[in-house]
PDB file of N, CA and C in Angstrom:
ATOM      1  N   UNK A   1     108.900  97.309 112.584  1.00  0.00           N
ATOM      2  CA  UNK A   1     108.811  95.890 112.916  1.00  0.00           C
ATOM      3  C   UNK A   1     107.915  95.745 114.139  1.00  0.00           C
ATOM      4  N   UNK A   2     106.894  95.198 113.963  1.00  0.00           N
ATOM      5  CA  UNK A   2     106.186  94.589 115.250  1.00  0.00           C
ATOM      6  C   UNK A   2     106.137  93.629 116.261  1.00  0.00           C
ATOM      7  N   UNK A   3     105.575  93.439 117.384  1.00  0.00           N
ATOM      8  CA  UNK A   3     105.903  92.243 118.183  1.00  0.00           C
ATOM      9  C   UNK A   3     104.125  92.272 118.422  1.00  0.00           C
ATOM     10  N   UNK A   4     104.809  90.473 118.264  1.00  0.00           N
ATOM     11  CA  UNK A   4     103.907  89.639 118.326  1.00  0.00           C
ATOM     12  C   UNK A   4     103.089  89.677 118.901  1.00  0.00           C
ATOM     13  N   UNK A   5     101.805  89.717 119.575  1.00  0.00           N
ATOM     14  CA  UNK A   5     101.300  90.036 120.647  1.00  0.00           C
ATOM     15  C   UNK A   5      99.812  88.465 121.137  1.00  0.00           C
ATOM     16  N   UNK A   6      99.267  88.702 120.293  1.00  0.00           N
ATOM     17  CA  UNK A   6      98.374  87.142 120.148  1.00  0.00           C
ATOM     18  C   UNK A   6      98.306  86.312 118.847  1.00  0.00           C
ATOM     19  N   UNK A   7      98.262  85.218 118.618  1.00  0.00           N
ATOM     20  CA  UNK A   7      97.846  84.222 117.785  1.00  0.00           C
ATOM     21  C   UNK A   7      96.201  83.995 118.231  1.00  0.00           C
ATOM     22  N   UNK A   8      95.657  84.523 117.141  1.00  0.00           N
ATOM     23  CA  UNK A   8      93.646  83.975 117.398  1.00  0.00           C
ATOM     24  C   UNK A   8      93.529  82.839 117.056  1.00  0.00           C
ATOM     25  N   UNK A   9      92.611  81.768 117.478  1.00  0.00           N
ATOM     26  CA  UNK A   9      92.159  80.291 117.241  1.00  0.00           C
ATOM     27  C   UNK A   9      91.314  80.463 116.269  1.00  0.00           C
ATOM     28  N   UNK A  10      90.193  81.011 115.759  1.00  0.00           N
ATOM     29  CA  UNK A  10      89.816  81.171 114.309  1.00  0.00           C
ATOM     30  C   UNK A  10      90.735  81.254 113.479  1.00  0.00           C
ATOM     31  N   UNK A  11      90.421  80.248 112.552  1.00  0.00           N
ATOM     32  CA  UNK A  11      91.396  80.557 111.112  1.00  0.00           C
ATOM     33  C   UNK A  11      90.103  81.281 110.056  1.00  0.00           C
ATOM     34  N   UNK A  12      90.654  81.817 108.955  1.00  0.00           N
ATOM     35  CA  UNK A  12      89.653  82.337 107.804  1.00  0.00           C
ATOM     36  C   UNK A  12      89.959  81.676 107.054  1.00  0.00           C
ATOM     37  N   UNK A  13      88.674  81.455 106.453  1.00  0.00           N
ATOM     38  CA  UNK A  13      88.644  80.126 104.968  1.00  0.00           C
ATOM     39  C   UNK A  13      88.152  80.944 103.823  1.00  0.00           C
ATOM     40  N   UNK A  14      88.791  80.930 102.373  1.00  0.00           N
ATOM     41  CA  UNK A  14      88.334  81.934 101.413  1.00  0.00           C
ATOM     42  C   UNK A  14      87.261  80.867 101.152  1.00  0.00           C
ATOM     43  N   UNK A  15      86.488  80.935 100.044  1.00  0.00           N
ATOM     44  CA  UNK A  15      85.496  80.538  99.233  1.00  0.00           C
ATOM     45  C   UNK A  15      86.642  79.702  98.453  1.00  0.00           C
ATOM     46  N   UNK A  16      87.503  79.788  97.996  1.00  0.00           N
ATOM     47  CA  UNK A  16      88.307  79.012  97.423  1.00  0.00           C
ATOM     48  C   UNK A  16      89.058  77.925  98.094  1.00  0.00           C
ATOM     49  N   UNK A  17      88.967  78.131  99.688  1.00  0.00           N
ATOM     50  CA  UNK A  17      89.666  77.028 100.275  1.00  0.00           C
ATOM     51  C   UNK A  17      90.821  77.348 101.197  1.00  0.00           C
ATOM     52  N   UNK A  18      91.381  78.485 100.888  1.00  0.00           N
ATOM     53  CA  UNK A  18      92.257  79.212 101.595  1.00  0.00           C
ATOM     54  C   UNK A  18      92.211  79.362 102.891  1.00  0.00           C
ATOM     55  N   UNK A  19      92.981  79.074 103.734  1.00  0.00           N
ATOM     56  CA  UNK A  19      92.945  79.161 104.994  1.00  0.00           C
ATOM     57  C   UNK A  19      94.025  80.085 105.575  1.00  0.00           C
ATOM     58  N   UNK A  20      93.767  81.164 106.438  1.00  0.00           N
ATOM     59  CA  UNK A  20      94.715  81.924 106.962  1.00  0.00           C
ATOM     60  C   UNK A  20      94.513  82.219 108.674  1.00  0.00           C
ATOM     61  N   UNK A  21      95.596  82.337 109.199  1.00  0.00           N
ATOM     62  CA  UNK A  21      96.287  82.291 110.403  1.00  0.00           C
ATOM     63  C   UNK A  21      96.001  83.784 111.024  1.00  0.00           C
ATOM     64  N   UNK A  22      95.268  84.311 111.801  1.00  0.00           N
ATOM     65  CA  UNK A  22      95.193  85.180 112.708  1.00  0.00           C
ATOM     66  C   UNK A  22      95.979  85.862 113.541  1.00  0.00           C
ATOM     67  N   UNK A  23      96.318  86.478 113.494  1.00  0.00           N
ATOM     68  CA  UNK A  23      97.393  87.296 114.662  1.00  0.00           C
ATOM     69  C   UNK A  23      97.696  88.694 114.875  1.00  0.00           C
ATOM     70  N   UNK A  24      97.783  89.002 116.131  1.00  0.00           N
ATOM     71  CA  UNK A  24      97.877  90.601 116.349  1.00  0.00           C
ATOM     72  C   UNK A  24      99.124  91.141 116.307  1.00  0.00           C
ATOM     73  N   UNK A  25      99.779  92.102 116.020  1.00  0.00           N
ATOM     74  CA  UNK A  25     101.072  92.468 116.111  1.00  0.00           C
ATOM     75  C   UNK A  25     100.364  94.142 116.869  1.00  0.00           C
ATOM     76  N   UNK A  26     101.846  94.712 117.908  1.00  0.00           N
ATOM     77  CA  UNK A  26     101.715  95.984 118.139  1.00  0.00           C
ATOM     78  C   UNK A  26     103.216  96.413 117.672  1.00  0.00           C
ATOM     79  N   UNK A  27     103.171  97.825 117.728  1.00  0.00           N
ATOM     80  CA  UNK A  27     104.200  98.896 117.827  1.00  0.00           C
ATOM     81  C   UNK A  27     104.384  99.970 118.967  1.00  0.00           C
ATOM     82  N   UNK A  28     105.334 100.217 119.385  1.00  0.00           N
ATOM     83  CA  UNK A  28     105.230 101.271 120.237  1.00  0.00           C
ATOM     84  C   UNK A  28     105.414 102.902 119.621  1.00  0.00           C
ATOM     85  N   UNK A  29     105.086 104.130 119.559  1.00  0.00           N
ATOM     86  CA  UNK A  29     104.939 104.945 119.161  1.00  0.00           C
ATOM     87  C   UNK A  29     105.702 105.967 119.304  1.00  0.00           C
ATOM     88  N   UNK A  30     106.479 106.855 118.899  1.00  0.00           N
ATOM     89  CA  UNK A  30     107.335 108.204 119.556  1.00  0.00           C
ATOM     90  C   UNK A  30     106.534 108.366 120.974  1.00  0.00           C
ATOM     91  N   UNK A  31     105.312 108.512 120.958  1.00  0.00           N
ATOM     92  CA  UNK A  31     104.561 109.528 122.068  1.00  0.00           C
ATOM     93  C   UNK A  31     104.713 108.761 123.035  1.00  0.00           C
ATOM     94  N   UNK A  32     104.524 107.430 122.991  1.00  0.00           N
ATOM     95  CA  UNK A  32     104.390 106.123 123.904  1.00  0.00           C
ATOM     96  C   UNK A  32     102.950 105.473 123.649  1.00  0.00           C
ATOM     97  N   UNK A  33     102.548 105.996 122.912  1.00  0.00           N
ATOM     98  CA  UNK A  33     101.065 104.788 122.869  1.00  0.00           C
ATOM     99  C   UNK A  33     101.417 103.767 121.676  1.00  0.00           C
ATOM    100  N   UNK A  34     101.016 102.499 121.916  1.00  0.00           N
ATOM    101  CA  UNK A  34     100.874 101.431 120.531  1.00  0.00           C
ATOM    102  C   UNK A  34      99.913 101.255 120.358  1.00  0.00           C
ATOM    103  N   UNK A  35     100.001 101.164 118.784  1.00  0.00           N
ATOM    104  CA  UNK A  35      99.375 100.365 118.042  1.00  0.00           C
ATOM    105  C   UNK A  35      99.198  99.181 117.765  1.00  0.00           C
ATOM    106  N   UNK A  36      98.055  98.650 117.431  1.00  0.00           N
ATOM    107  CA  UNK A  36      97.768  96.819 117.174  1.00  0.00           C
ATOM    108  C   UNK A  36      97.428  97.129 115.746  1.00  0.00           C
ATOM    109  N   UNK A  37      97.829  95.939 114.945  1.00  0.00           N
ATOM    110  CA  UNK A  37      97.090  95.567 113.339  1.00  0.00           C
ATOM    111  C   UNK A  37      97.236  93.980 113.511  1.00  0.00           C
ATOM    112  N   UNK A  38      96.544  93.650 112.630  1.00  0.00           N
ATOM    113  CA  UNK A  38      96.299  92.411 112.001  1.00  0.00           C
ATOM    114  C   UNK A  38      97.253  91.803 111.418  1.00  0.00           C
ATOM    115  N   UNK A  39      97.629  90.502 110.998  1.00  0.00           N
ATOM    116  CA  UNK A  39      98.206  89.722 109.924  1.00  0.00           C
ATOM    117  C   UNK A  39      97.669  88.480 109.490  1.00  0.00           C
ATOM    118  N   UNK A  40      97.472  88.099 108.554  1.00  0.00           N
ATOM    119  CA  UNK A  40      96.911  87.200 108.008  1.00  0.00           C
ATOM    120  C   UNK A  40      97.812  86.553 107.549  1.00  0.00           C
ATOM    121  N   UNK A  41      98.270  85.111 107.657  1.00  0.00           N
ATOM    122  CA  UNK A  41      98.744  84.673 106.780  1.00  0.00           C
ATOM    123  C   UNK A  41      98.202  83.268 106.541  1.00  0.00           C
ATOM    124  N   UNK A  42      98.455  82.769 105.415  1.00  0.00           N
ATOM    125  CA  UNK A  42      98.049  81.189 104.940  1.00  0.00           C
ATOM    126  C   UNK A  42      98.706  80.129 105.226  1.00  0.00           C
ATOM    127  N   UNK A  43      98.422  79.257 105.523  1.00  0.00           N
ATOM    128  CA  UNK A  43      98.659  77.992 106.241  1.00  0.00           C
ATOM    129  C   UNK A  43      99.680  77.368 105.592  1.00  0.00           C
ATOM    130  N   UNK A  44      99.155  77.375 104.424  1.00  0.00           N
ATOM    131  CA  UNK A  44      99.904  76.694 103.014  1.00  0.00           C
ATOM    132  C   UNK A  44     101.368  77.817 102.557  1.00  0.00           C
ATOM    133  N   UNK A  45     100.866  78.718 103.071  1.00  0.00           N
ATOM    134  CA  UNK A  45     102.432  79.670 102.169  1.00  0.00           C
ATOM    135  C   UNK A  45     101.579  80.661 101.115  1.00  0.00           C
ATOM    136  N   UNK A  46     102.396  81.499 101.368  1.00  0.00           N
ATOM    137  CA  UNK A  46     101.619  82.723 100.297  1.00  0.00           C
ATOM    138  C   UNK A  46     101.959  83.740 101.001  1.00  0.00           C
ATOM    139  N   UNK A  47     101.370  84.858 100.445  1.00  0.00           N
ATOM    140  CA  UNK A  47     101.709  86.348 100.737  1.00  0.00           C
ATOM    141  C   UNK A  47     100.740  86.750 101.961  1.00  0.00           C
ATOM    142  N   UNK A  48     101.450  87.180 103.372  1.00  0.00           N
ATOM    143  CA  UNK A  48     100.803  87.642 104.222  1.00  0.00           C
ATOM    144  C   UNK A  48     100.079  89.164 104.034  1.00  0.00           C
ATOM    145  N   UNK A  49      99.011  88.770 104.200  1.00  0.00           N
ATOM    146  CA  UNK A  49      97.776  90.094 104.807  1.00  0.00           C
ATOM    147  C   UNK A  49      97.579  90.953 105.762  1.00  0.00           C
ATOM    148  N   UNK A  50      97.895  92.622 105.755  1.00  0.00           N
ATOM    149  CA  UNK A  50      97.867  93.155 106.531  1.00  0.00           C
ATOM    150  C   UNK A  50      97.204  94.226 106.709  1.00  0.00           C
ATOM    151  N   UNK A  51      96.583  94.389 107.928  1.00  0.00           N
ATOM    152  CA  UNK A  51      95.679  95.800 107.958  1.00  0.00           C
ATOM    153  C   UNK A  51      96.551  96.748 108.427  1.00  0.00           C
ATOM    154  N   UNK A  52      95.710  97.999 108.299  1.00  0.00           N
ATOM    155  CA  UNK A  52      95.976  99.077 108.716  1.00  0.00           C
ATOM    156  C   UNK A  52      96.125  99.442 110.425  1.00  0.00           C
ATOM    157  N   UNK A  53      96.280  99.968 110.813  1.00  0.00           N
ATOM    158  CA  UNK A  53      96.292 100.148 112.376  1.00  0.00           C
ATOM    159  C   UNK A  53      94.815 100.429 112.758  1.00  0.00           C
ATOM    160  N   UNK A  54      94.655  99.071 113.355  1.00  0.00           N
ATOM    161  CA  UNK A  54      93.728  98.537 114.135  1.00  0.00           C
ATOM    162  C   UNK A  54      92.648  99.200 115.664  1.00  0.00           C
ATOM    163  N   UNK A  55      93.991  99.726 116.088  1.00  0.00           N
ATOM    164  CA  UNK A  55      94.251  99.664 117.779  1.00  0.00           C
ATOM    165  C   UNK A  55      94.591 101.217 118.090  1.00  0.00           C
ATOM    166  N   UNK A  56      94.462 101.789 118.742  1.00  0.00           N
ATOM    167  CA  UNK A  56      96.020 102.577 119.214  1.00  0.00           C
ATOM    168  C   UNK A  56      95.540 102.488 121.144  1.00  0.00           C
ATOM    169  N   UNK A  57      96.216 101.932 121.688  1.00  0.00           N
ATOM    170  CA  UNK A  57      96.655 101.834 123.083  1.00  0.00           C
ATOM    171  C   UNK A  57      97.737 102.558 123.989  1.00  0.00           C
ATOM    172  N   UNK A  58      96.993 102.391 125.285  1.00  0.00           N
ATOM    173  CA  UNK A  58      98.201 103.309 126.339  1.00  0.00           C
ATOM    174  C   UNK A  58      99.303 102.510 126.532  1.00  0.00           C
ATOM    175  N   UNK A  59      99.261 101.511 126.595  1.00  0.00           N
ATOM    176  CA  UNK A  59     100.525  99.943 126.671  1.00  0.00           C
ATOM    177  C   UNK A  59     100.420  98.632 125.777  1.00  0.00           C
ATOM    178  N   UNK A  60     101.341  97.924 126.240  1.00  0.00           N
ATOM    179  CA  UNK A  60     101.250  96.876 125.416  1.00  0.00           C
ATOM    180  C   UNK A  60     100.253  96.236 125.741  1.00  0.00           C
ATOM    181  N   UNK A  61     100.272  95.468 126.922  1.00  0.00           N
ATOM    182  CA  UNK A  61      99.305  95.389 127.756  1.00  0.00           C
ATOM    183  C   UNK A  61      97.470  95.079 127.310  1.00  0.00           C
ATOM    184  N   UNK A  62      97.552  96.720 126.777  1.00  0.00           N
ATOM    185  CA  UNK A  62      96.195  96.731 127.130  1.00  0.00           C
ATOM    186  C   UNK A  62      96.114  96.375 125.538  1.00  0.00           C
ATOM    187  N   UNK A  63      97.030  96.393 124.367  1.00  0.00           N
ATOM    188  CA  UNK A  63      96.920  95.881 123.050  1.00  0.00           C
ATOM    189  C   UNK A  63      96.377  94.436 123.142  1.00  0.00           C
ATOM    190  N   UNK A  64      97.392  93.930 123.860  1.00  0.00           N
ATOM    191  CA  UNK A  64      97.080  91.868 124.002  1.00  0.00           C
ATOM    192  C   UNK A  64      95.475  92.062 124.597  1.00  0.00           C
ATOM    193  N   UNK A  65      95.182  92.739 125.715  1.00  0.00           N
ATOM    194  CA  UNK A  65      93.779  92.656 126.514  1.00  0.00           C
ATOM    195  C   UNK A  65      92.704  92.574 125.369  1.00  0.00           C
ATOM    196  N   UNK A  66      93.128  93.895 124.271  1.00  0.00           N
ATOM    197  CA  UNK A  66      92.147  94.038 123.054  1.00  0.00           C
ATOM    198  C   UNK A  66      91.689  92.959 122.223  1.00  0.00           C
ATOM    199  N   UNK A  67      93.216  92.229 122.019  1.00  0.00           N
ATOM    200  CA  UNK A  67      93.097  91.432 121.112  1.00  0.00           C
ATOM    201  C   UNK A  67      92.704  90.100 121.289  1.00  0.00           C
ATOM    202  N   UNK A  68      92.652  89.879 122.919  1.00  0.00           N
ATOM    203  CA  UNK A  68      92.225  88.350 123.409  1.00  0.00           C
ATOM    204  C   UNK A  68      90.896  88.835 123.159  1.00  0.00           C
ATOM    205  N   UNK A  69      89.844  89.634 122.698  1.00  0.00           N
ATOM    206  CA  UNK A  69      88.664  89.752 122.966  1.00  0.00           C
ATOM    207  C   UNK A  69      88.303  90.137 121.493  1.00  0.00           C
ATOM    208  N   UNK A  70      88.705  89.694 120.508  1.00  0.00           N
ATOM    209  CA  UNK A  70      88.240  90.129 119.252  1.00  0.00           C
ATOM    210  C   UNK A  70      86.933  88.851 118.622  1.00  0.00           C
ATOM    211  N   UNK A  71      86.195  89.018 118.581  1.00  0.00           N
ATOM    212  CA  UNK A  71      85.252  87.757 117.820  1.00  0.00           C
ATOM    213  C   UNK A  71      85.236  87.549 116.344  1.00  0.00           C
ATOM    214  N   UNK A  72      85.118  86.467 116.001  1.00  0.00           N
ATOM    215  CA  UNK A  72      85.189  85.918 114.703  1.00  0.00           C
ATOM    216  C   UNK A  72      85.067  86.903 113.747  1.00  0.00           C
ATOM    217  N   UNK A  73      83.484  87.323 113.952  1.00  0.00           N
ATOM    218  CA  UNK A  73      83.128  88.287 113.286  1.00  0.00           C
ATOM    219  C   UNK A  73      83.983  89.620 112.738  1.00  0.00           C
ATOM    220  N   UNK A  74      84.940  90.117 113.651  1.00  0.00           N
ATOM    221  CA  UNK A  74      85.798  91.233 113.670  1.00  0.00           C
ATOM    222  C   UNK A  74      86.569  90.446 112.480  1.00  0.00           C
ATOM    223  N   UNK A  75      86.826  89.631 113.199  1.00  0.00           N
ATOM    224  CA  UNK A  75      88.628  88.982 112.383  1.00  0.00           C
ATOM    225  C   UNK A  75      87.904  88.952 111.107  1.00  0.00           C
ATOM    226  N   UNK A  76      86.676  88.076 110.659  1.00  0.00           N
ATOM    227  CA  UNK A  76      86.614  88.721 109.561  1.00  0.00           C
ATOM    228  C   UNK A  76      86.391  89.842 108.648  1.00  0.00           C
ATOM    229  N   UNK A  77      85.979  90.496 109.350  1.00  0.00           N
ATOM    230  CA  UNK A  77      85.937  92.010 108.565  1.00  0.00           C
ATOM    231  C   UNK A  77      87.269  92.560 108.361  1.00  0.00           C
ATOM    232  N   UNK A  78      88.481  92.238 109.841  1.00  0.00           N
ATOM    233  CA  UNK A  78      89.624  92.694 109.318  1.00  0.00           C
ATOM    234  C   UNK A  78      90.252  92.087 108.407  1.00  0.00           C
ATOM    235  N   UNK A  79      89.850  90.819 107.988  1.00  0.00           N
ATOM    236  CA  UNK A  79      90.899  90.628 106.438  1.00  0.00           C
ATOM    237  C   UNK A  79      90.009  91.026 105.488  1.00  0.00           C
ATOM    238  N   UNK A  80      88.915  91.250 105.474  1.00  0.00           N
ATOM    239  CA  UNK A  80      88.805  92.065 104.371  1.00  0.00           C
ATOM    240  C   UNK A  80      89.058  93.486 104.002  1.00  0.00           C
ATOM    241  N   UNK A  81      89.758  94.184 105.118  1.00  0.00           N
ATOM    242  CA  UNK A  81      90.155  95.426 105.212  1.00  0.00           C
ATOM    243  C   UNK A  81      91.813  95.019 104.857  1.00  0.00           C
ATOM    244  N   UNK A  82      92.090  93.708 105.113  1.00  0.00           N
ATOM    245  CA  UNK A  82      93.425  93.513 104.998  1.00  0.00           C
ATOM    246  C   UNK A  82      93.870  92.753 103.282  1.00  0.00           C
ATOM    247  N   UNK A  83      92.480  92.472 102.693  1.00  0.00           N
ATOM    248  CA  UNK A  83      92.771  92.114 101.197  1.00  0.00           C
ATOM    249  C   UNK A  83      92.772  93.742 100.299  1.00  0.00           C
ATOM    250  N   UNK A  84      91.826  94.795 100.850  1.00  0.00           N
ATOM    251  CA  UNK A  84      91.743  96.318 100.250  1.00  0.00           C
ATOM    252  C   UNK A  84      92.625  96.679 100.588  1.00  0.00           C
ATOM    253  N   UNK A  85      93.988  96.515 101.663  1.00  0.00           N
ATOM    254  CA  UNK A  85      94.810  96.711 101.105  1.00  0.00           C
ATOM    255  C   UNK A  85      95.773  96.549 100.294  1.00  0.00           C
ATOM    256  N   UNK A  86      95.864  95.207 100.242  1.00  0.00           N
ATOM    257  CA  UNK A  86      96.686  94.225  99.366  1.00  0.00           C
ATOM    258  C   UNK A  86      96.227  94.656  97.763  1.00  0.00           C
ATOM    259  N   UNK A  87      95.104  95.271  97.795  1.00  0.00           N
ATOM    260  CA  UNK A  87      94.384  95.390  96.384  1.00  0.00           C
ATOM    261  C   UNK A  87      95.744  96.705  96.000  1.00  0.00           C
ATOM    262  N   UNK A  88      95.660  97.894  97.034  1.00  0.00           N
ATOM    263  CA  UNK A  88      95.793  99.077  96.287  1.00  0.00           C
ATOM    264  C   UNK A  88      97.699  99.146  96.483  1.00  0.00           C
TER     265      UNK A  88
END
C-alpha cells in the first residue's frame, strides 16, 4: 500500500476524451530507501493506471521533491508505460 505523496495539475486526455488524474504514490523499502510510481486515474470512474517503480529514493522527502518537478512531458510517457502495463 502506498502513500500519497503529490497530486500533478496536468490531467491526460486520451484521443477518445478520457481524462485522467496524476499522482505520485511512494513505499518505503526493507533497506530504507522508497520508491515513487505513478497512478492514473479517470475523472469519470474507471480502472486506475499504474506504473512500475518510477523512483527509488533515500526518503520520502526527496520522493515528493522528485515528483513536484516532473513535466508534462514525463507524465505522459508515464501513462503510457502505465497502459503497457495494464495491457500485459
Amino acid at each position: 500500500m502506498g502513500q500519497l505523496v503529490h497530486e500533478h495539475s496536468t490531467r491526460i486526455r486520451t484521443p477518445r476524451g478520457v481524462t485522467y488524474v496524476a499522482r505520485t504514490y511512494a513505499q518505503q523499502q526493507p533497506e530504507g530507501t522508497w520508491i515513487g510510481w505513478l497512478e492514473f486515474t479517470p475523472t469519470e470512474g474507471g480502472a486506475v493506471l499504474v506504473t512500475d517503480r518510477e523512483t527509488t529514493q533515500p526518503t520520502l522527502e526527496m520522493v515528493a521533491y522528485w515528483a513536484s518537478g516532473l513535466e508534462p512531458v514525463y507524465l505522459e510517457g508515464a501513462f503510457e508505460r502505465a497502459r503497457a502495463v495494464a495491457r500485459n
